[in-house]
Protein backbone atom coordinates (compact mmCIF):
# COMPACT_ATOMS: atom_id res chain seq x y z
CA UNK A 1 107.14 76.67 123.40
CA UNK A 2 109.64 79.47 122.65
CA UNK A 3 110.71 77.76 119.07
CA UNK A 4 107.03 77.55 118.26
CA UNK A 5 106.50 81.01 118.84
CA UNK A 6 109.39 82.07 116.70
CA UNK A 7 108.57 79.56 114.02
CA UNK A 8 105.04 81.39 113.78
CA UNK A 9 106.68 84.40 114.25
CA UNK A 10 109.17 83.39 110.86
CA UNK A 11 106.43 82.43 108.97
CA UNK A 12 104.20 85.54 109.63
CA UNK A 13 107.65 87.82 108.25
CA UNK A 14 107.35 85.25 105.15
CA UNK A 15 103.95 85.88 104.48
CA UNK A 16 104.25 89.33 104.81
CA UNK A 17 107.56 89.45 102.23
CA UNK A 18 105.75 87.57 100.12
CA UNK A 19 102.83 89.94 99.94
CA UNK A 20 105.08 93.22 99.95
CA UNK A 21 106.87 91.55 96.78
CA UNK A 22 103.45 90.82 95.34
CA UNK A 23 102.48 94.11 95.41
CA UNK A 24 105.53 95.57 93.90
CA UNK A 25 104.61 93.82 90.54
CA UNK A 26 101.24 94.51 90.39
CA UNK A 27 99.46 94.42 87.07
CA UNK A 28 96.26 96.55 86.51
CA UNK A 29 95.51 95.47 83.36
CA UNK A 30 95.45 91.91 84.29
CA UNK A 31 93.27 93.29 87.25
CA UNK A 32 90.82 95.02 85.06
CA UNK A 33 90.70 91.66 82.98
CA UNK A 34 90.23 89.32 86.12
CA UNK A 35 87.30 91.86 87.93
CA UNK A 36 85.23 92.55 84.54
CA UNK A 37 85.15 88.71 84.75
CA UNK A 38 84.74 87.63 88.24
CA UNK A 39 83.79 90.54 90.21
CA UNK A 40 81.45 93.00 88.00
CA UNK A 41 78.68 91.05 88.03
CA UNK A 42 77.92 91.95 91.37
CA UNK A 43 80.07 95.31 92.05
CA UNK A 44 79.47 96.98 88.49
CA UNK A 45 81.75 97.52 85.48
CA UNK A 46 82.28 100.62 87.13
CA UNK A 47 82.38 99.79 91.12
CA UNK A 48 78.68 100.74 91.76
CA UNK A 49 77.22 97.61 92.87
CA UNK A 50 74.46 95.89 90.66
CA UNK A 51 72.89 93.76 94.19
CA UNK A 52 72.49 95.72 97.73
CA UNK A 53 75.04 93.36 99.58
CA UNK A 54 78.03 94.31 97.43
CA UNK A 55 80.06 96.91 98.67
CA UNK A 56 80.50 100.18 96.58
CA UNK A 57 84.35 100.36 95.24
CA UNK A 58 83.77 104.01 93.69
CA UNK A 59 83.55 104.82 97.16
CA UNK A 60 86.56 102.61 98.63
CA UNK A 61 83.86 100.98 100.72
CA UNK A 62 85.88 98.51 102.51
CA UNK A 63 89.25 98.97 99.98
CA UNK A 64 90.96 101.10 102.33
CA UNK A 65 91.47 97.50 104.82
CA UNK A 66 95.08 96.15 104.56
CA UNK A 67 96.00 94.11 101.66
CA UNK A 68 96.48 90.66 103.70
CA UNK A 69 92.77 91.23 105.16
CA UNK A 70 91.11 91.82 101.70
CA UNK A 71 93.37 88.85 100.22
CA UNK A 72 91.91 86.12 102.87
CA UNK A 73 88.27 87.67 102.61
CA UNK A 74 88.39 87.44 98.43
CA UNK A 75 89.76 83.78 99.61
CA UNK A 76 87.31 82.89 101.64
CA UNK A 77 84.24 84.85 100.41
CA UNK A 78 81.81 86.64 102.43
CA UNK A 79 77.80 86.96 102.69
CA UNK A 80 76.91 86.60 99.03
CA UNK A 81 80.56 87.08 97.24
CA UNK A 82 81.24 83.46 97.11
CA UNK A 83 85.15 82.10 97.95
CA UNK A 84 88.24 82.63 94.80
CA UNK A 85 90.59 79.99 96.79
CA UNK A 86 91.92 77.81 94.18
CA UNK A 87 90.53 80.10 91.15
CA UNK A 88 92.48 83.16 92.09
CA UNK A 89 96.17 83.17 93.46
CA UNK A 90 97.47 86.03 95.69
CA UNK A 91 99.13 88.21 93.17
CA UNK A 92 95.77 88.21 90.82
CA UNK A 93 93.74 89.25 93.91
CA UNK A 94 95.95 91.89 94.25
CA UNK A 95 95.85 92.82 91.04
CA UNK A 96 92.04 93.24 91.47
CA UNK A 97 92.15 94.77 94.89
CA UNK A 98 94.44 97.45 93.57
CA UNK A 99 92.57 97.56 89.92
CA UNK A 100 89.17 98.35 92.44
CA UNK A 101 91.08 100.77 94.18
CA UNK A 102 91.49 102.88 91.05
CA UNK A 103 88.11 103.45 90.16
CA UNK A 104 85.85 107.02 90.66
């Protein structure tokens, strides 16, 4: 039981390397690129939302979450923003996240 525990525990300090490395390189202009095609639609050129459901990203509605939450919700989609597993890897969600996170 203890070996399972530390494995999990070993693979949770992975993951989290693995993010904090991500988001050293982090690339707004590929950002901009990859939310004016996947993400405006719904929450604006300009992150005021075009449908009610969308949260606002001029206001940091919801942006201000850690970056491994947002990650597995942009994975997995939520209400009406449908999943990006498979068409999105981790470093171009957060090169969205942080691209969103810019915006006024």
């Amino acid at each position: 039981m203890k070996s399972k525990s530390r494995l999990a525990l070993a693979s949770f300090g992975i993951l989290v390397l693995g993010f904090s490395a991500g988001a050293q390189a982090l690339d707004l202009a590929r950002g901009q690129r990859l939310y004016n095609q996947r993400c405006a639609t719904c929450h604006g050129l300009n992150g005021v939302p075009t449908i009610q459901q969308a949260p606002s990203f001029v206001t940091k509605e919801r942006l201000m979450q850690p970056d491994m939450v947002l990650v597995q919700r942009v994975q997995r989609g939520k209400n009406v923003c449908p999943p990006f597993m498979g068409m999105l890897n981790n470093d171009e969600i957060l090169d969205v996240l942080q691209y969103a996170r810019t915006m006024r």
